[in-house]
N, C-alpha and C. Protein backbone atom coordinates (compact mmCIF):
# COMPACT_ATOMS: atom_id res chain seq x y z
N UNK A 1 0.84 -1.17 0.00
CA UNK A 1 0.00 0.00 0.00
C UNK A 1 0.89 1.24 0.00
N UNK A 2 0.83 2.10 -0.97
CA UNK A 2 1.44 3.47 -1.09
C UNK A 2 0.68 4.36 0.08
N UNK A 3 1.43 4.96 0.89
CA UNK A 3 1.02 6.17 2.13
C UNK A 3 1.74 7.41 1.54
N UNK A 4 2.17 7.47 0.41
CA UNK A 4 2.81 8.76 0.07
C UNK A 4 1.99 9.39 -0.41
N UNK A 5 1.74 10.72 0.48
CA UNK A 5 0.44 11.61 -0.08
C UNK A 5 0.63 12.49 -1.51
N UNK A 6 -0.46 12.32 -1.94
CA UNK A 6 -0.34 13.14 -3.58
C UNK A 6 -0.35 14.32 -3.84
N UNK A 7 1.06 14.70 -4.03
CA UNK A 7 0.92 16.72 -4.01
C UNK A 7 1.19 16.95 -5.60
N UNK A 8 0.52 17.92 -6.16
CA UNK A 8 0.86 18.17 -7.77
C UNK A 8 2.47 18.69 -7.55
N UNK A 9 2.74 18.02 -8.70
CA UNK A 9 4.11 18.47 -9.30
C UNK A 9 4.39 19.98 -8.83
N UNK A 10 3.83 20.54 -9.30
CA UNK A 10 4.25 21.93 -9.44
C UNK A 10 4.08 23.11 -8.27
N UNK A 11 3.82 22.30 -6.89
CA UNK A 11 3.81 22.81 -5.60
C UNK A 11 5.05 22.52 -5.11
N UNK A 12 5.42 23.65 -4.41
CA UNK A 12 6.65 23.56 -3.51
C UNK A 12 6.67 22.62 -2.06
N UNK A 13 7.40 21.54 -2.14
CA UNK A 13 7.38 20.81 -0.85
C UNK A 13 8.70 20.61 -0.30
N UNK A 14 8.91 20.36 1.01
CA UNK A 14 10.42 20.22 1.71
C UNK A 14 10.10 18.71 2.04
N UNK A 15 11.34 18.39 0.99
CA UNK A 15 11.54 16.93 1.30
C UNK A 15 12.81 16.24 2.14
N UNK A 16 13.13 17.63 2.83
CA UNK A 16 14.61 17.39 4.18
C UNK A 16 14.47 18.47 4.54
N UNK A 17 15.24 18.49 6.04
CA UNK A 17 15.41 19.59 6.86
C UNK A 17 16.60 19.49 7.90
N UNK A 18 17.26 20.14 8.30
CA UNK A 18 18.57 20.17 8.66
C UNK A 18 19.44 20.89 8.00
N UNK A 19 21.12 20.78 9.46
CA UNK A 19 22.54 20.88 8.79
C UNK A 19 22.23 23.11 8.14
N UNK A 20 21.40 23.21 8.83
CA UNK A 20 21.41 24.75 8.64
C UNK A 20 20.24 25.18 7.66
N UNK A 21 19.64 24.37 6.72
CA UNK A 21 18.39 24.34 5.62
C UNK A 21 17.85 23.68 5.63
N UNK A 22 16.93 23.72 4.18
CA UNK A 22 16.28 22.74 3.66
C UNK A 22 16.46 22.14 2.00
N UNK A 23 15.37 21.24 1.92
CA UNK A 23 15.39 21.05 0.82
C UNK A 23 13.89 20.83 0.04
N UNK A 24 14.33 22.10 -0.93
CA UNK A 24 13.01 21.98 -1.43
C UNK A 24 12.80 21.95 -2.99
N UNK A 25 11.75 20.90 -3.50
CA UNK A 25 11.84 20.11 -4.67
C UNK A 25 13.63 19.89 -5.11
N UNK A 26 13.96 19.44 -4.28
CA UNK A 26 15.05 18.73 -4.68
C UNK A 26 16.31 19.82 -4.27
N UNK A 27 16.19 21.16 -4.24
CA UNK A 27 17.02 22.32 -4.44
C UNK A 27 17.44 22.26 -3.37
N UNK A 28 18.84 22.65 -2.56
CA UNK A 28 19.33 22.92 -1.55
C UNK A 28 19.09 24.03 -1.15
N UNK A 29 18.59 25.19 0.20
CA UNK A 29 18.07 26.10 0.73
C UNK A 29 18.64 25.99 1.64
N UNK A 30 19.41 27.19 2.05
CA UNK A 30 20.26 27.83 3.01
C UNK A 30 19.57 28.62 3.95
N UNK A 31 18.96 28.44 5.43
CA UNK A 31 18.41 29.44 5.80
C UNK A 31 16.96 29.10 6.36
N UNK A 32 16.80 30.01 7.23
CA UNK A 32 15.52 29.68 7.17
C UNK A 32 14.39 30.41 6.16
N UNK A 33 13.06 29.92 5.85
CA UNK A 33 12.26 30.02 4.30
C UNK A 33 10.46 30.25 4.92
N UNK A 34 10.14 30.96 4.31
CA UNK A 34 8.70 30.91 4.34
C UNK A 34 8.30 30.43 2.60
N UNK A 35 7.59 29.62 2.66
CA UNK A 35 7.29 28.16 1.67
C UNK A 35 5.98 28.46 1.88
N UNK A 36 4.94 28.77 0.47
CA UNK A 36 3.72 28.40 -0.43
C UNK A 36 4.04 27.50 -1.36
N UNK A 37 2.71 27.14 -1.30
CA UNK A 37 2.52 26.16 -2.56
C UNK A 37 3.47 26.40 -3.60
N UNK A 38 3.68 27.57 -3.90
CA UNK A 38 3.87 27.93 -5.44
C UNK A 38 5.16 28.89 -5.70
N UNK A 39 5.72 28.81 -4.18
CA UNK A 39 7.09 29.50 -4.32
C UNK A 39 7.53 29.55 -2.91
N UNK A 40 8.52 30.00 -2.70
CA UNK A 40 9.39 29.91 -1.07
C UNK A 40 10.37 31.29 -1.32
N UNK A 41 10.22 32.19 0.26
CA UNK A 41 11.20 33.22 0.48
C UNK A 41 12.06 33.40 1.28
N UNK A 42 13.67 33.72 1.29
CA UNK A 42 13.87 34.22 2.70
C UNK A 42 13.44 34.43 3.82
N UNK A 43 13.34 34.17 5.18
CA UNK A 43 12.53 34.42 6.18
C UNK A 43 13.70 34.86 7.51
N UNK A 44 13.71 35.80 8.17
CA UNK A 44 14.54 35.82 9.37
C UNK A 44 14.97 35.12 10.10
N UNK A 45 13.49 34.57 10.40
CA UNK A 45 12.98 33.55 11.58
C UNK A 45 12.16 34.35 13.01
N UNK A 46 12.44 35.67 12.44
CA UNK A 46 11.93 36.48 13.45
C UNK A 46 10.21 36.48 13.68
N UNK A 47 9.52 36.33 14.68
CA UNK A 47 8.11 36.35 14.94
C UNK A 47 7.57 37.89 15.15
N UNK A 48 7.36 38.34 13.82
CA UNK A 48 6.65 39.58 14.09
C UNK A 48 5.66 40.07 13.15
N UNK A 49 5.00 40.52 12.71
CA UNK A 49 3.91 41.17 11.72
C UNK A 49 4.54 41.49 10.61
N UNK A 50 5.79 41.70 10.71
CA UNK A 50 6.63 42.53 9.36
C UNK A 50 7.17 41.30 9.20
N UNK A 51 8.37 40.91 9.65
CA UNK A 51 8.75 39.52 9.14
C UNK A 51 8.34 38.98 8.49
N UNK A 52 6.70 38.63 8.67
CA UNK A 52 5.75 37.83 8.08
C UNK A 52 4.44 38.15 7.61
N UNK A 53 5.07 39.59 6.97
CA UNK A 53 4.17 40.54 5.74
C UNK A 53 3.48 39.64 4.83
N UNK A 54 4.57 39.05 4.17
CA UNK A 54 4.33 38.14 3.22
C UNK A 54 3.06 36.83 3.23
N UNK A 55 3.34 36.63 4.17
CA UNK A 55 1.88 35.32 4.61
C UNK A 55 0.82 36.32 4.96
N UNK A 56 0.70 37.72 6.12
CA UNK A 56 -0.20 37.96 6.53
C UNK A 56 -1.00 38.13 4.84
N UNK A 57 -0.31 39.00 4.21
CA UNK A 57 -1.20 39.44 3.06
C UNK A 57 -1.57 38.82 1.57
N UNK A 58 -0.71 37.23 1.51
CA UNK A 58 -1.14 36.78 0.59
C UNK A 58 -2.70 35.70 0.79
N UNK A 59 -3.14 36.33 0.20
CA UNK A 59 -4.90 36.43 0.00
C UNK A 59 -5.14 34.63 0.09
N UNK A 60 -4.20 33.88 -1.05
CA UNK A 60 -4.37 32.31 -1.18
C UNK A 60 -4.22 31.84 0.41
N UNK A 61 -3.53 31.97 1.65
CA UNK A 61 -2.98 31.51 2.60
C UNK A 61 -4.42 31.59 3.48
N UNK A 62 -4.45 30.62 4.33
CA UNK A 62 -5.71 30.37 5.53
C UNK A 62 -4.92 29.86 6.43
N UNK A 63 -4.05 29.59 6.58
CA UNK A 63 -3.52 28.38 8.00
C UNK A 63 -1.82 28.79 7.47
N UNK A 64 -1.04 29.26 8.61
CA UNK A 64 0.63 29.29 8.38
C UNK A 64 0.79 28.85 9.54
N UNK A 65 1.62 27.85 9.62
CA UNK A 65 2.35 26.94 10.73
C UNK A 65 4.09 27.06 10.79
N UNK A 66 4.13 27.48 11.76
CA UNK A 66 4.89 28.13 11.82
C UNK A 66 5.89 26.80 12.72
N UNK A 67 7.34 26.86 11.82
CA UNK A 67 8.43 25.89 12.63
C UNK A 67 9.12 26.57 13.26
N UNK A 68 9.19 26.54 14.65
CA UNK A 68 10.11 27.19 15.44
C UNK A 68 11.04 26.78 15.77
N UNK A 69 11.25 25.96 15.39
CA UNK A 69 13.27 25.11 15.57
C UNK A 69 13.03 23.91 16.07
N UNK A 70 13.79 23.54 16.99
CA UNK A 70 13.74 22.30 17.63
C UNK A 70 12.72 22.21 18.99
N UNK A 71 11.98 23.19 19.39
CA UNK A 71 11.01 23.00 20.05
C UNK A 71 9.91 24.37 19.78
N UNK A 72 8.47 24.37 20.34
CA UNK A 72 7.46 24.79 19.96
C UNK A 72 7.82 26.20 20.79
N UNK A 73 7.38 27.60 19.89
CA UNK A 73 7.85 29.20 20.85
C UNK A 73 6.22 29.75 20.78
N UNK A 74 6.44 30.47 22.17
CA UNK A 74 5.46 31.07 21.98
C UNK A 74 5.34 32.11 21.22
N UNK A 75 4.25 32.66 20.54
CA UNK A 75 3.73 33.40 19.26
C UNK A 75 3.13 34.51 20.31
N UNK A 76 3.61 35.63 19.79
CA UNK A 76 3.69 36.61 20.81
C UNK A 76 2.02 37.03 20.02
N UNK A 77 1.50 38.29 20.88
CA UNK A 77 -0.09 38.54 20.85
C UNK A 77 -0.01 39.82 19.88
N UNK A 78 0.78 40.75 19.28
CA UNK A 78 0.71 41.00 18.08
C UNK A 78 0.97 40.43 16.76
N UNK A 79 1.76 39.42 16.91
CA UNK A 79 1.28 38.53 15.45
C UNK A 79 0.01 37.41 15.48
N UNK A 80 -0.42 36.87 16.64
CA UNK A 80 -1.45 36.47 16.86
C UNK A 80 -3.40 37.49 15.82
N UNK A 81 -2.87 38.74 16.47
CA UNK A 81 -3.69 39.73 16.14
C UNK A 81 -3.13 39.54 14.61
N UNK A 82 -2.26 40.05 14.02
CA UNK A 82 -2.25 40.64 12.99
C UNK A 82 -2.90 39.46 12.12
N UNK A 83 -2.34 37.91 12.21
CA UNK A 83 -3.09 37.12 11.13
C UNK A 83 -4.78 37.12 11.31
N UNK A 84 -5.14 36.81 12.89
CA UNK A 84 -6.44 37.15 13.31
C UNK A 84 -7.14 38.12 12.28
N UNK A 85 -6.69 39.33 12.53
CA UNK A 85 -6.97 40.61 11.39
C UNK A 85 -7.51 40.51 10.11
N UNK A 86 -6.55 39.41 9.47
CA UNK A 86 -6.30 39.07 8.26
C UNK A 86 -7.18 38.13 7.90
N UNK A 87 -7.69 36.90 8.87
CA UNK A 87 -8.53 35.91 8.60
C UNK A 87 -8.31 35.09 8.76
N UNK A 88 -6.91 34.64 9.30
CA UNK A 88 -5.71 33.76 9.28
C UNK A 88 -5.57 33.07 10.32
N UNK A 89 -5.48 31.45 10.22
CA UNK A 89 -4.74 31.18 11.59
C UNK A 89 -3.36 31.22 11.48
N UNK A 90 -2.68 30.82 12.91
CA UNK A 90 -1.39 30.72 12.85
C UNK A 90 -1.22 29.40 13.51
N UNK A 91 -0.09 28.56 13.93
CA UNK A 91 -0.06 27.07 14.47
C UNK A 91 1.53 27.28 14.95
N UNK A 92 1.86 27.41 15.80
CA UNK A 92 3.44 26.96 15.96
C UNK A 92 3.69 25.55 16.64
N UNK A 93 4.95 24.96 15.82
CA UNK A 93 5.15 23.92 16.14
C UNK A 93 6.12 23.33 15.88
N UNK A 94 7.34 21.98 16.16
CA UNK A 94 8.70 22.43 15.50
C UNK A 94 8.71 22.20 14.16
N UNK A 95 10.19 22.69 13.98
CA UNK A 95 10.31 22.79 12.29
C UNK A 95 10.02 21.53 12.00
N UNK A 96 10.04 20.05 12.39
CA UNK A 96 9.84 18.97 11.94
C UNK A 96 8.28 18.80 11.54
N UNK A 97 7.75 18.84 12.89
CA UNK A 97 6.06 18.85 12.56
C UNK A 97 5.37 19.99 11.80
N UNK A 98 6.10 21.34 11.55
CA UNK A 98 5.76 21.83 10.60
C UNK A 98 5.64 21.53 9.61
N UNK A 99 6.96 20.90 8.94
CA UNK A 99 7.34 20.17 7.45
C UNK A 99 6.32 19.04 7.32
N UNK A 100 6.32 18.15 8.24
CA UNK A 100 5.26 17.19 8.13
C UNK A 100 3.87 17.50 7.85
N UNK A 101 3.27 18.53 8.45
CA UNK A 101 2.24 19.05 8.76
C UNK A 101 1.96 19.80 7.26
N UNK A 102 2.80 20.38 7.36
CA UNK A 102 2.94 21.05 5.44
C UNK A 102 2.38 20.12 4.69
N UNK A 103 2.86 19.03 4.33
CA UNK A 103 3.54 18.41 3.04
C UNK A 103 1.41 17.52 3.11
N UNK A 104 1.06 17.01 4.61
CA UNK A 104 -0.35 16.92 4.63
C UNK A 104 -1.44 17.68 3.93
N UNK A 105 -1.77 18.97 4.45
CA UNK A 105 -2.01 20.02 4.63
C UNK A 105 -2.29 20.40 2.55
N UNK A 106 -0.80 20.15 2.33
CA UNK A 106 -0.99 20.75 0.88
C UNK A 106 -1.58 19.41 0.19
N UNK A 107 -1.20 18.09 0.71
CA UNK A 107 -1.72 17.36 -0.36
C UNK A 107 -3.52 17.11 -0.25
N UNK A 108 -3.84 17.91 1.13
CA UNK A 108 -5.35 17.69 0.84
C UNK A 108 -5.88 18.45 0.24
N UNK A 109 -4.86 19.68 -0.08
CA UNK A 109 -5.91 20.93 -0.96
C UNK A 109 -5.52 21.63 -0.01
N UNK A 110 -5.48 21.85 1.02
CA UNK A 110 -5.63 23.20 2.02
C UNK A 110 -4.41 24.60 1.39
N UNK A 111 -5.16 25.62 2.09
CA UNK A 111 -4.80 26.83 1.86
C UNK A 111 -3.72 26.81 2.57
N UNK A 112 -2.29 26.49 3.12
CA UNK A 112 -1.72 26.56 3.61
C UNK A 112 -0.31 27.27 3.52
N UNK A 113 0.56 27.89 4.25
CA UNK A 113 1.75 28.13 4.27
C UNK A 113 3.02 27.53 5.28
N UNK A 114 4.19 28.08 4.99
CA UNK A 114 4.73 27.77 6.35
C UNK A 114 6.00 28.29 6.72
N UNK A 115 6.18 28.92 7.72
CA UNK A 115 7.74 29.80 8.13
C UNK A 115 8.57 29.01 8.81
N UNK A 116 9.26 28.33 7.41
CA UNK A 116 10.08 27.43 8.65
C UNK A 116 12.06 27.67 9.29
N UNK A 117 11.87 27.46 10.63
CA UNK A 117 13.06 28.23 11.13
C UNK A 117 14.01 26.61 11.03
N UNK A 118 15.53 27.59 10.05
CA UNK A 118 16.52 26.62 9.85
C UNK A 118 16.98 25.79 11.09
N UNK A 119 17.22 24.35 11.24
CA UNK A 119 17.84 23.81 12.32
C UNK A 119 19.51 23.40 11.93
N UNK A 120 19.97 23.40 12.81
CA UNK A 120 21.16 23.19 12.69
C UNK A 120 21.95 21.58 12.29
């Protein structure tokens, strides 16, 4: 029985994580990345409203889960608000169960994003 969930080709997925990046569709990524379906950016790693301009305001996004490294951070109460604002949830959780959580997430269809912070 195949358990490998079905994501279209042409969505961005992280198929490793570590050693300082990731890897996404195959590409090596330095850093930590905020990752849509349909493209991936630079990301600080910083938790703030500006940092994460980019998710609050792209319109496709409903749910950003956010990887906070090797364990779960709290999400301070102005970025809470700002996705709130927006329509948005937010989820923090580590970068592992983020990636996992991603790669779900997109293959059911969901509106999803994700800021994930590089591990070492």
């Amino acid at each position: 029985m195949d358990i490998t969930p079905r994501i279209p080709a042409d969505r961005k997925i992280v198929s490793g994580y570590g050693g300082g990046g990731f890897r996404i569709n195959g590409q090596r990524v330095e850093g930590s990345v905020l990752i849509f379906p349909d493209r991936w950016l630079a990301w600080s790693g910083a938790l703030d409203p500006e940092a994460l301009r980019p998710a609050i305001a792209d319109a496709a996004t409903e749910i950003l889960l956010i990887g906070c490294g090797a364990e779960i951070a709290f999400i301070p109460a102005d970025l809470r608000a700002a996705f709130r604002a927006a329509g948005k949830t937010v989820e923090p959780m580590d970068t592992g169960g983020a990636c996992r959580t991603y790669a779900v997430l997109l293959a059911e269809g969901r509106r999803v994003a994700a800021a994930l912070r590089a591990l070492p």
